[in-house]
Protein backbone atom coordinates (compact mmCIF):
# COMPACT_ATOMS: atom_id res chain seq x y z
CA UNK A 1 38.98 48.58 102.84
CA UNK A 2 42.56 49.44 104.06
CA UNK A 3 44.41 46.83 105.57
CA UNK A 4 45.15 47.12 109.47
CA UNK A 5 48.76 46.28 110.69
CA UNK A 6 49.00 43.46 112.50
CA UNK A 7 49.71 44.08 116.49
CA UNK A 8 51.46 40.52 116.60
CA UNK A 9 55.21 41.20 117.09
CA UNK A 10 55.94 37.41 115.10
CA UNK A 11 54.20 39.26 112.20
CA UNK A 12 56.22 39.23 109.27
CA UNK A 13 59.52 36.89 111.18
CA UNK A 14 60.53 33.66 110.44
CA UNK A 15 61.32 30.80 112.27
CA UNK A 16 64.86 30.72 111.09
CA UNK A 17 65.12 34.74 111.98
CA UNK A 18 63.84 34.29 115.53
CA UNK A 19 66.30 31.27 116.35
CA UNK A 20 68.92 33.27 114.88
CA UNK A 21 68.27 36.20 116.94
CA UNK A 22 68.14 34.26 120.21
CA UNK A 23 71.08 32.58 119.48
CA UNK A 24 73.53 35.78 118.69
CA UNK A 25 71.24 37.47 122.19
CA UNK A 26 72.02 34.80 124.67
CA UNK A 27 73.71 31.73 123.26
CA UNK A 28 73.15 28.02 122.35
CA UNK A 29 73.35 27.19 126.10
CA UNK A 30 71.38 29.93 127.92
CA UNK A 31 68.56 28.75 125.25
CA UNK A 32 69.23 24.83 126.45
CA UNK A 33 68.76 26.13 130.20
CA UNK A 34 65.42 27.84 129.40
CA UNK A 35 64.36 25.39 127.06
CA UNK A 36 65.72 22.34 127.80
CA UNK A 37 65.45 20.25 124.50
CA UNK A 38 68.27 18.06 122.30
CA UNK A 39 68.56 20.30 119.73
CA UNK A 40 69.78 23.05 122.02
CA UNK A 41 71.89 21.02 124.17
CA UNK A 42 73.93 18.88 122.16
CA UNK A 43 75.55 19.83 119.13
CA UNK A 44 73.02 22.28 118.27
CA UNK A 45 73.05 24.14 115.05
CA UNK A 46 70.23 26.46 113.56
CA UNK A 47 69.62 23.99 110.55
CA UNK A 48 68.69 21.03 113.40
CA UNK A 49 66.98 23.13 115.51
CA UNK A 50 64.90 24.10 112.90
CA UNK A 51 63.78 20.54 111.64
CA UNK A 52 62.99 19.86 115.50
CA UNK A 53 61.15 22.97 115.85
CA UNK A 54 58.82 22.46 112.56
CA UNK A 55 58.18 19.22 113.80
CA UNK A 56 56.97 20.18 117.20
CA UNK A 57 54.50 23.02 118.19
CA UNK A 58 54.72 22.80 121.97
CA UNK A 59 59.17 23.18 121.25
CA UNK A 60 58.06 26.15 118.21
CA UNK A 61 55.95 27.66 120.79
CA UNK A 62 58.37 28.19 123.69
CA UNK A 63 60.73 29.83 121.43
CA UNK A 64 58.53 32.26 120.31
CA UNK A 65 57.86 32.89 123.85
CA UNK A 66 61.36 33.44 124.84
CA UNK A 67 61.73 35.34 121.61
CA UNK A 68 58.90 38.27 122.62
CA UNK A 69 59.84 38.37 126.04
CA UNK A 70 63.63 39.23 125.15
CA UNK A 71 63.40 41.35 122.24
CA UNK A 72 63.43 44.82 121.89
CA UNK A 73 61.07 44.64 119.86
């Protein structure tokens, strides 16, 4: 049976891609305005916000968020 592609527009990205992404799109503070966490707001830097954002789902999950509702998919 022939595999389906997936309809899930995360399929296939990483974590590190999607930060990346938002970060060149709108900036390290635009980011800390819509998601107002440490790791965005002071001294940020992708390898930090990364640790932070493994760590915690609810953070992971708002970036995703903000990722598929800005992209161009």
């Amino acid at each position: 049976m022939p595999m389906q592609p997936s309809n899930d527009p995360l399929h296939g990205k990483t974590l590190k891609s999607i930060l990346e992404e938002l970060v060149a799109r709108m900036g390290w503070e635009e980011m800390a305005r819509r998601i107002p966490v440490r790791c965005f707001m002071f001294d940020p830097s992708i390898t930090s916000s990364l640790k932070f954002l493994r760590k915690t789902p609810w953070a992971r999950e708002k970036v995703e968020e903000l990722w598929r509702v800005t992209s161009d998919k």
